[in-house]
N, C-alpha and C. Protein backbone atom coordinates (compact mmCIF):
# COMPACT_ATOMS: atom_id res chain seq x y z
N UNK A 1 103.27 50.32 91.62
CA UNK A 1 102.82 49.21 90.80
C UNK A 1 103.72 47.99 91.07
N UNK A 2 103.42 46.76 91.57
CA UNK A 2 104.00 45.61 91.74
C UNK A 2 104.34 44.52 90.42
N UNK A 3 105.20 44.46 90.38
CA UNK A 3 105.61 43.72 89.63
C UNK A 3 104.52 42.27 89.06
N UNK A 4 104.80 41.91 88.15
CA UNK A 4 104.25 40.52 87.83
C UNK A 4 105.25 39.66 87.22
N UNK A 5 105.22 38.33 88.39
CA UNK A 5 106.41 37.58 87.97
C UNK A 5 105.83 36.23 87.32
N UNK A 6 106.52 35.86 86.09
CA UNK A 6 105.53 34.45 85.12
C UNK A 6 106.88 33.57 84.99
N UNK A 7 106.79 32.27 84.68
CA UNK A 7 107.45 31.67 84.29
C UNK A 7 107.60 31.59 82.75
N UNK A 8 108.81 31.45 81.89
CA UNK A 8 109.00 31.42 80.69
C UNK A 8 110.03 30.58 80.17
N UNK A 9 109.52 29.99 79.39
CA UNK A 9 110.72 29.00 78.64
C UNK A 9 110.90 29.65 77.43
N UNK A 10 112.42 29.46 76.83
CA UNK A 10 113.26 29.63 75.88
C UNK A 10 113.57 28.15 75.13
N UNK A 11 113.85 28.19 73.72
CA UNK A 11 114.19 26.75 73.27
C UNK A 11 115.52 27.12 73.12
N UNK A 12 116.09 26.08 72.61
CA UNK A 12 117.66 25.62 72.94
C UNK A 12 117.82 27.10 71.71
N UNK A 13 118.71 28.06 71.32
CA UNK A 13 119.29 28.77 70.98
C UNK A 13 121.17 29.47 70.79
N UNK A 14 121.66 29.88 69.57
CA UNK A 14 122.62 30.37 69.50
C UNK A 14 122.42 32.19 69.51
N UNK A 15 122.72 32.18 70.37
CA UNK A 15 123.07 33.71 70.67
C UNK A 15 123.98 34.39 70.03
N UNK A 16 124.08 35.28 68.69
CA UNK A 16 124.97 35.57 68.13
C UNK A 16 125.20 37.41 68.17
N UNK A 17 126.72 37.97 68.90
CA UNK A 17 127.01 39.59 68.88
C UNK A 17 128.01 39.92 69.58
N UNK A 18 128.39 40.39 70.60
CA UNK A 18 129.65 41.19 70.53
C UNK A 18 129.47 40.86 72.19
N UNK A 19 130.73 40.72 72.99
CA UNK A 19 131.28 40.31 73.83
C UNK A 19 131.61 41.30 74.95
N UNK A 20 131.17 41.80 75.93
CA UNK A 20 132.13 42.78 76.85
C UNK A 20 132.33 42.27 77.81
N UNK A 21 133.84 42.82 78.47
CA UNK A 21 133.89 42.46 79.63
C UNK A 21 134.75 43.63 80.12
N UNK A 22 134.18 43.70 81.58
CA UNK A 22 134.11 44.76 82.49
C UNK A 22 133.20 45.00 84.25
N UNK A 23 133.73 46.23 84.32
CA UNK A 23 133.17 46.86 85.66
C UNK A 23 132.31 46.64 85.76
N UNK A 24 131.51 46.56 87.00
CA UNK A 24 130.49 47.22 88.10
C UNK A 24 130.18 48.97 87.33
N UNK A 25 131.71 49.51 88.14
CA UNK A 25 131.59 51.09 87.68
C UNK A 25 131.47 51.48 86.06
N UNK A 26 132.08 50.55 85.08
CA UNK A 26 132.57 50.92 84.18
C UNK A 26 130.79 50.76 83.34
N UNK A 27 129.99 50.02 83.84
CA UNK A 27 128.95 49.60 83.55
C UNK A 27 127.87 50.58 83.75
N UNK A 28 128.40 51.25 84.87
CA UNK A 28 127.10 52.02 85.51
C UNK A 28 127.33 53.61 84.62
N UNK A 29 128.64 53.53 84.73
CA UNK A 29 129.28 54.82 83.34
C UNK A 29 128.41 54.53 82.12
N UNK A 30 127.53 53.81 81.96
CA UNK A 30 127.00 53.70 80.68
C UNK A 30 127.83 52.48 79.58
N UNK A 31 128.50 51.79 79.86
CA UNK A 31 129.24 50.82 78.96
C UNK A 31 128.36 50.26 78.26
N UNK A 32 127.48 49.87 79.01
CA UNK A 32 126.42 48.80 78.27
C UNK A 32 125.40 49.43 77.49
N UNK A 33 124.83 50.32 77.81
CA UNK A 33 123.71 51.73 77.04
C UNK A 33 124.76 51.96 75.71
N UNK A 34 125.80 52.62 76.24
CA UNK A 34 126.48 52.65 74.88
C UNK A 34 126.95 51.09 73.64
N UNK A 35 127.30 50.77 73.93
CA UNK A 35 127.20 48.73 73.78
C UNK A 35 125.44 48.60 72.59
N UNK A 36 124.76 48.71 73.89
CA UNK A 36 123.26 48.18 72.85
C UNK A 36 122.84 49.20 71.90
N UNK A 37 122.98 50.94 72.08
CA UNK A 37 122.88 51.73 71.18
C UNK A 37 123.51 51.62 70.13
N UNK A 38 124.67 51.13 69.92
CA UNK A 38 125.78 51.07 68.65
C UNK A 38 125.60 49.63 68.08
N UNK A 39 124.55 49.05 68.91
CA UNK A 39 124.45 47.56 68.27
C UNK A 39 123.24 47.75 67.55
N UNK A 40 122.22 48.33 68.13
CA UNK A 40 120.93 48.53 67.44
C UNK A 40 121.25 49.21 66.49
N UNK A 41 121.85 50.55 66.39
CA UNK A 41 121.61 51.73 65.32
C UNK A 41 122.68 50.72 64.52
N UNK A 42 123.58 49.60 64.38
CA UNK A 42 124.03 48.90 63.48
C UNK A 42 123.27 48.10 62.44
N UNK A 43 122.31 47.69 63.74
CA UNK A 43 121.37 46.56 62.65
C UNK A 43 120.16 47.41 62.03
N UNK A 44 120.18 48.47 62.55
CA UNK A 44 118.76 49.45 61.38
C UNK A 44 119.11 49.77 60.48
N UNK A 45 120.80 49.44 60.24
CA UNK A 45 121.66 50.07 58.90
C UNK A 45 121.35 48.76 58.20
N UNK A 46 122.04 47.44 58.52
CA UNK A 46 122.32 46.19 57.91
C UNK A 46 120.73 45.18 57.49
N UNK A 47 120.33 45.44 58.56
CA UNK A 47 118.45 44.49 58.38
C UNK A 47 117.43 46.07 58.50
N UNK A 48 117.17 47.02 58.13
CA UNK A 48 115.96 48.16 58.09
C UNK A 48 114.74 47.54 58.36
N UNK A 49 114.37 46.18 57.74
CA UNK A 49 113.05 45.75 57.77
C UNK A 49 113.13 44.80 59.69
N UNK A 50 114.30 44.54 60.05
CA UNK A 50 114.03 43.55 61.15
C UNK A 50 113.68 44.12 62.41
N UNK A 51 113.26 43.85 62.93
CA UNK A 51 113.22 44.80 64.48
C UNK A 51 113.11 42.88 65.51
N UNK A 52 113.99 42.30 65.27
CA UNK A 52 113.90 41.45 65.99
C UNK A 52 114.46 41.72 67.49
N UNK A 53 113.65 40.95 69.08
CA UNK A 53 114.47 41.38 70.10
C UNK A 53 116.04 41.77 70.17
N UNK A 54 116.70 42.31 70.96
CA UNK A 54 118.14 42.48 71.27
C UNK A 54 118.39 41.36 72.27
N UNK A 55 119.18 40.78 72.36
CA UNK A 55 119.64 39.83 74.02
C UNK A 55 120.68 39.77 74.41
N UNK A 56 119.93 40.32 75.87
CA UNK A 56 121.61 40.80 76.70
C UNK A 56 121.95 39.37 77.83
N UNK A 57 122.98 38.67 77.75
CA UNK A 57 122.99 37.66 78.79
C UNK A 57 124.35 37.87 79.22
N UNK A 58 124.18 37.87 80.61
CA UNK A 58 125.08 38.26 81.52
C UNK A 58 125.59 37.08 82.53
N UNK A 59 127.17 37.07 82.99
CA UNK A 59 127.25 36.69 84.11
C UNK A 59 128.10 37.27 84.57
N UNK A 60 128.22 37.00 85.94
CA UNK A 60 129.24 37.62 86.77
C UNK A 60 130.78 37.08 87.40
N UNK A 61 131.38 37.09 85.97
CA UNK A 61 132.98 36.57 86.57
C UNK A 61 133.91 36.36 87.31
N UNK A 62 133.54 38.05 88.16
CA UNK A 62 134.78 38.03 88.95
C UNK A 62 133.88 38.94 89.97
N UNK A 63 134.33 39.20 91.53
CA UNK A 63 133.39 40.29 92.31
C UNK A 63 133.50 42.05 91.74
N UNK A 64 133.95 42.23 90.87
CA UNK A 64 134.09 43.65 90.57
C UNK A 64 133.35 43.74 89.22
N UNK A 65 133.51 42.67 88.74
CA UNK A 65 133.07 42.95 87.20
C UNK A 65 131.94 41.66 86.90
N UNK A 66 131.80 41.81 85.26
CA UNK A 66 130.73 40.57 84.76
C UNK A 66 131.42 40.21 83.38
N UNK A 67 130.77 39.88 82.52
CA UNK A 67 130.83 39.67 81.28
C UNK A 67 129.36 39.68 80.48
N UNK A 68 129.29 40.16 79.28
CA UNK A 68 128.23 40.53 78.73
C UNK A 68 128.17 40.34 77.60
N UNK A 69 127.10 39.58 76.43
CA UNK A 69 127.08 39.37 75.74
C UNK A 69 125.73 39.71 75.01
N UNK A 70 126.06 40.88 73.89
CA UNK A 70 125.09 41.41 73.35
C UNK A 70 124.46 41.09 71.63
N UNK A 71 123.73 40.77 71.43
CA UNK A 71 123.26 40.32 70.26
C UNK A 71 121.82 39.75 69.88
N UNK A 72 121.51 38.86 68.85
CA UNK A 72 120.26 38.60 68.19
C UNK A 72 120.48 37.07 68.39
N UNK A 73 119.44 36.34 68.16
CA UNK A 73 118.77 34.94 68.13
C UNK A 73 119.72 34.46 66.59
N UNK A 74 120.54 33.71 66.38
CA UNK A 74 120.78 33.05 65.27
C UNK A 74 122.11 33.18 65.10
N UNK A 75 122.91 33.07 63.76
CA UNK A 75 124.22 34.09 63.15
C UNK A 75 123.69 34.59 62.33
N UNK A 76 124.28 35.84 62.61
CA UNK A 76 124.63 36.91 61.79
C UNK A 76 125.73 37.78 61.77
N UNK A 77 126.50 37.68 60.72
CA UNK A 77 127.92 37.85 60.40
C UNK A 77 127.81 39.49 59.54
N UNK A 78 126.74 39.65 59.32
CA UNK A 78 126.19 40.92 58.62
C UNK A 78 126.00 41.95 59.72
N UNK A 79 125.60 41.77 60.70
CA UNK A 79 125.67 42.55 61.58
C UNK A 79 126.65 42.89 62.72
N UNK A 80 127.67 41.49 62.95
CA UNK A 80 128.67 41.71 63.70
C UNK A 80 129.96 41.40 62.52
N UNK A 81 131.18 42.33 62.50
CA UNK A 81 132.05 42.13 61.91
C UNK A 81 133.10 40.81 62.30
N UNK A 82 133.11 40.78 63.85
CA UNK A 82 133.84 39.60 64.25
C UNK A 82 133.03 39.09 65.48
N UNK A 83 132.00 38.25 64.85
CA UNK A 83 130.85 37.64 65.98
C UNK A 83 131.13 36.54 66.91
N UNK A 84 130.27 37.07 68.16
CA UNK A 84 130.83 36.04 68.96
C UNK A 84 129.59 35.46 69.54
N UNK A 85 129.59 34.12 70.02
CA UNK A 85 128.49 33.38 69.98
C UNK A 85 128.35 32.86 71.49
N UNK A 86 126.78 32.27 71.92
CA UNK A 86 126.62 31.35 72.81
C UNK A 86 125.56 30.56 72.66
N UNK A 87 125.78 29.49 72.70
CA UNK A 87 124.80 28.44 72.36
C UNK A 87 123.98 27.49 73.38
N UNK A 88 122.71 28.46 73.91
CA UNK A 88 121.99 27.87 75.02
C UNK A 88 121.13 26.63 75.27
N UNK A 89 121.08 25.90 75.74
CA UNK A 89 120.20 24.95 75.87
C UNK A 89 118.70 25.24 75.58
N UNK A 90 117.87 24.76 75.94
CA UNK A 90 116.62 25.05 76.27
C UNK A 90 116.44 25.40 77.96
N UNK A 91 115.92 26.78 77.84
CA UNK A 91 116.35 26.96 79.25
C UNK A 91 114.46 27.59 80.22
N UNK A 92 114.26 27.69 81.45
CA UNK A 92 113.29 27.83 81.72
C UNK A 92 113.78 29.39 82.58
N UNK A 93 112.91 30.29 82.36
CA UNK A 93 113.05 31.45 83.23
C UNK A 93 112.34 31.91 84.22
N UNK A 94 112.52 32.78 85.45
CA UNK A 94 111.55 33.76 85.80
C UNK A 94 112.04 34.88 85.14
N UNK A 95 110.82 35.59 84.87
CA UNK A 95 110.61 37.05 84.08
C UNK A 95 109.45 37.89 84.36
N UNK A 96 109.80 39.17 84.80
CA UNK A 96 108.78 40.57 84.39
C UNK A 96 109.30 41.52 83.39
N UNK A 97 108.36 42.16 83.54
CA UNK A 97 108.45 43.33 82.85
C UNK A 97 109.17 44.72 83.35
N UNK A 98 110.10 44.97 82.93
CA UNK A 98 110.36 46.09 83.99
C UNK A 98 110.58 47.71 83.00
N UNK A 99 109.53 48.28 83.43
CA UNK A 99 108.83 49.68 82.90
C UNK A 99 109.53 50.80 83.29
N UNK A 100 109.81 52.30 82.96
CA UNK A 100 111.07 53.05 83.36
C UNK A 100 110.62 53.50 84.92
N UNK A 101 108.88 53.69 84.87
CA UNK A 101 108.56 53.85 86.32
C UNK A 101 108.89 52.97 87.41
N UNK A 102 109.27 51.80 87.14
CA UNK A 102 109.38 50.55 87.95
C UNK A 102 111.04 51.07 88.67
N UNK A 103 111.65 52.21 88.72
CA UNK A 103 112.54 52.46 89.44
C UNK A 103 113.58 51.78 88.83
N UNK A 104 114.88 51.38 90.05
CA UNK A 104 115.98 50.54 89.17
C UNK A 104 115.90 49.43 89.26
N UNK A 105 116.70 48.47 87.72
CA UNK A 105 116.77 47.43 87.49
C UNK A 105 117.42 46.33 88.99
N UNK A 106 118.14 47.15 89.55
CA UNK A 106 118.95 45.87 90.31
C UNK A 106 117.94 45.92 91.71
N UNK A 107 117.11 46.65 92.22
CA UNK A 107 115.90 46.79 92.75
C UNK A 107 115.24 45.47 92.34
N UNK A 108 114.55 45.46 91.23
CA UNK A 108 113.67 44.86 90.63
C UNK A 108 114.25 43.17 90.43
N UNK A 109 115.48 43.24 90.07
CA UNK A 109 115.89 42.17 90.17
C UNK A 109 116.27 41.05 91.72
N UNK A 110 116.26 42.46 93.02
CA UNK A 110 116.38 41.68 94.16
C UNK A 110 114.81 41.20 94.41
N UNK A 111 114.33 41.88 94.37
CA UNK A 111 112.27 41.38 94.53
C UNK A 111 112.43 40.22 93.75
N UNK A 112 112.77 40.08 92.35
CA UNK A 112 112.70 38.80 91.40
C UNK A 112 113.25 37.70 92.33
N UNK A 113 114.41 37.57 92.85
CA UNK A 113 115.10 36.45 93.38
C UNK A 113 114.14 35.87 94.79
N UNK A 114 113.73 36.90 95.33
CA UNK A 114 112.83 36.66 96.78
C UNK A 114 111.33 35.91 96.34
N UNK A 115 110.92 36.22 94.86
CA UNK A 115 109.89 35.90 94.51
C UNK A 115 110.26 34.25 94.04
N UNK A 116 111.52 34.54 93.54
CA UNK A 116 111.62 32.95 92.95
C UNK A 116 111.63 31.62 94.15
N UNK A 117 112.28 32.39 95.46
CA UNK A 117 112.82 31.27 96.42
C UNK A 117 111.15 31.07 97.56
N UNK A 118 110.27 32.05 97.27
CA UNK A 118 109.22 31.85 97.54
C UNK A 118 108.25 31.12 97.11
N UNK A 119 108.40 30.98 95.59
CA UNK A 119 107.82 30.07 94.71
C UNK A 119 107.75 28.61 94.63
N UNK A 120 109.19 28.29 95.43
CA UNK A 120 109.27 27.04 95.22
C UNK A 120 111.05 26.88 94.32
N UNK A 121 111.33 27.57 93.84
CA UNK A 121 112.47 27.72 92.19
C UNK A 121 113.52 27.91 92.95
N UNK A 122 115.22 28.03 92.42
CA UNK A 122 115.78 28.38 92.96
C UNK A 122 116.61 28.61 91.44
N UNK A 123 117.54 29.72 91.23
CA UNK A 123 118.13 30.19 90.67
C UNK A 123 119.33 29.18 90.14
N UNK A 124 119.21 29.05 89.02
CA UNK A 124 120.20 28.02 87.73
C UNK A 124 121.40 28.80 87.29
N UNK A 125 122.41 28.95 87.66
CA UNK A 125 123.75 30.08 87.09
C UNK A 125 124.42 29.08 86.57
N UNK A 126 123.85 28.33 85.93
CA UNK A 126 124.93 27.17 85.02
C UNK A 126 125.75 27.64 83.98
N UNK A 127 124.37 28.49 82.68
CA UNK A 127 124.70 29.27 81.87
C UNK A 127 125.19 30.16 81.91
N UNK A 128 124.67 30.89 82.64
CA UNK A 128 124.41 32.87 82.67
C UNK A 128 123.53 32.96 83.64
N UNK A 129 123.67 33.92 84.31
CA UNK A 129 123.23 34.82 85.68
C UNK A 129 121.87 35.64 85.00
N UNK A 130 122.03 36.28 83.72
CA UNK A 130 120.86 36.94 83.59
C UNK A 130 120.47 37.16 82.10
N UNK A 131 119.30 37.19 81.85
CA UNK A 131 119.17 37.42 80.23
C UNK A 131 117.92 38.80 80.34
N UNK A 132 118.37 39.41 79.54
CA UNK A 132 117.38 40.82 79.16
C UNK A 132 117.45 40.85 78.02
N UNK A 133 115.48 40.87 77.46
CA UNK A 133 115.23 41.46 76.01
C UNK A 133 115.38 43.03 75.76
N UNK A 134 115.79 43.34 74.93
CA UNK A 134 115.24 44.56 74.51
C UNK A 134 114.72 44.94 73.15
N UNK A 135 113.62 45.70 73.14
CA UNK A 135 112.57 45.82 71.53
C UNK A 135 113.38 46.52 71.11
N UNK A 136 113.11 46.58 69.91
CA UNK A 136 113.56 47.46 69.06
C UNK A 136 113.53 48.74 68.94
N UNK A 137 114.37 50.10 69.36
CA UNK A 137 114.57 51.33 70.04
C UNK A 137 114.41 51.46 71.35
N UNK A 138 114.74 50.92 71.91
CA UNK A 138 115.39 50.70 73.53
C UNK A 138 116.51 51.69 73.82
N UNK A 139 116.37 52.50 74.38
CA UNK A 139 116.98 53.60 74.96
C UNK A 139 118.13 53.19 76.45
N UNK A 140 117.01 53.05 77.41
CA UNK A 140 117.95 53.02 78.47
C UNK A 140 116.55 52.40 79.50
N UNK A 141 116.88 51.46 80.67
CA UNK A 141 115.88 51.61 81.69
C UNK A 141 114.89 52.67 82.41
N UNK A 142 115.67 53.50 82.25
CA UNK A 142 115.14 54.89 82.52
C UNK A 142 113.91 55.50 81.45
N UNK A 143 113.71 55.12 80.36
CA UNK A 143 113.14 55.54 79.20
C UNK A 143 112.20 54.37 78.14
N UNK A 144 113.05 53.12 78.23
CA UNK A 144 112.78 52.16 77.67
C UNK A 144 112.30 51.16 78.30
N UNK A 145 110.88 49.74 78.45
CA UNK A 145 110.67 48.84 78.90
C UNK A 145 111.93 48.06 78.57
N UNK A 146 111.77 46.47 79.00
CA UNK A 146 112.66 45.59 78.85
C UNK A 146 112.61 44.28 79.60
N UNK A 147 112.53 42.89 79.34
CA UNK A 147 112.11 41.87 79.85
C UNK A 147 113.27 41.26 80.88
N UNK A 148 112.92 41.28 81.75
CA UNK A 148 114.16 40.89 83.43
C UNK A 148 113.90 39.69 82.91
N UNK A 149 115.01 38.47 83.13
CA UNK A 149 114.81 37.23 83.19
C UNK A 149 116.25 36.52 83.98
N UNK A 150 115.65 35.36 84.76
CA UNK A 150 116.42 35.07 85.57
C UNK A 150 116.60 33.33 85.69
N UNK A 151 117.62 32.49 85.02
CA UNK A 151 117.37 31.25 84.86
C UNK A 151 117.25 30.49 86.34
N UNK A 152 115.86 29.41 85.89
CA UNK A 152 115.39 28.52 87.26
C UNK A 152 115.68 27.35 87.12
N UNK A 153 115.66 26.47 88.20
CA UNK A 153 115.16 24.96 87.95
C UNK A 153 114.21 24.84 89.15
């Protein structure tokens, strides 16, 4: 099944949740699976009624590692004990969908970049390198959908 790649805009936003920074390896150990599991099963305690997206925005700091920033659309101080924030512009994306059959994410994400420079677009790392939704009970790529997004101009 081939991907479908759309363009998507975001409005200007504060990104509010919890901060990592780390490995390549330390990542692929599950850092981040563990990271969004302990963030979700937080907020089904604190909001029960919300199932608003998760958002993961990423960049890549250094050649071994990234930085990662996990959280919800707004503040919320109820859900993070010591919150940490990013406050995006209005930003324009490429984005698919990427399904657990769709194989691996960093796969899917090299097709994304070939699709963008084919398009016409070329990749914006002003902000952040990468933003991923995840719904509400999101497991893992392997198990769970999840929205690839990749900032353009």
């Amino acid at each position: 099944m081939d991907a479908i790649y759309e363009i998507a805009e975001r409005p200007a936003q504060r990104i509010t949740g919890r901060l990592w920074d780390g490995t390549f390896v330390e990542a692929a150990d599950g850092a981040i699976h563990r990271l969004i599991a302990e963030t979700q099963e937080h907020r089904r305690r604190t909001h029960p009624r919300d199932h608003a997206a998760l958002i993961g925005l990423s960049w890549n700091a250094r050649p071994e590692g990234f930085s990662y920033l996990i959280g919800y659309v707004g503040e919320d101080r109820a859900t993070f004990a010591a919150p940490e924030h990013m406050d995006l512009p209005a930003m324009r994306f490429a984005t698919t969908m990427h399904h657990p059959e769709g194989g691996d994410v960093f796969v899917q994400y090299r097709k994304m970049f070939d699709w963008i420079a084919a398009a016409g677009y070329a990749a914006d790392q002003t902000h952040l390198h990468y933003r991923e939704e995840y719904e509400a009970g999101f497991v893992s790529p392997s198990a769970s959908s999840l929205r690839l997004m990749v900032p353009i101009r």
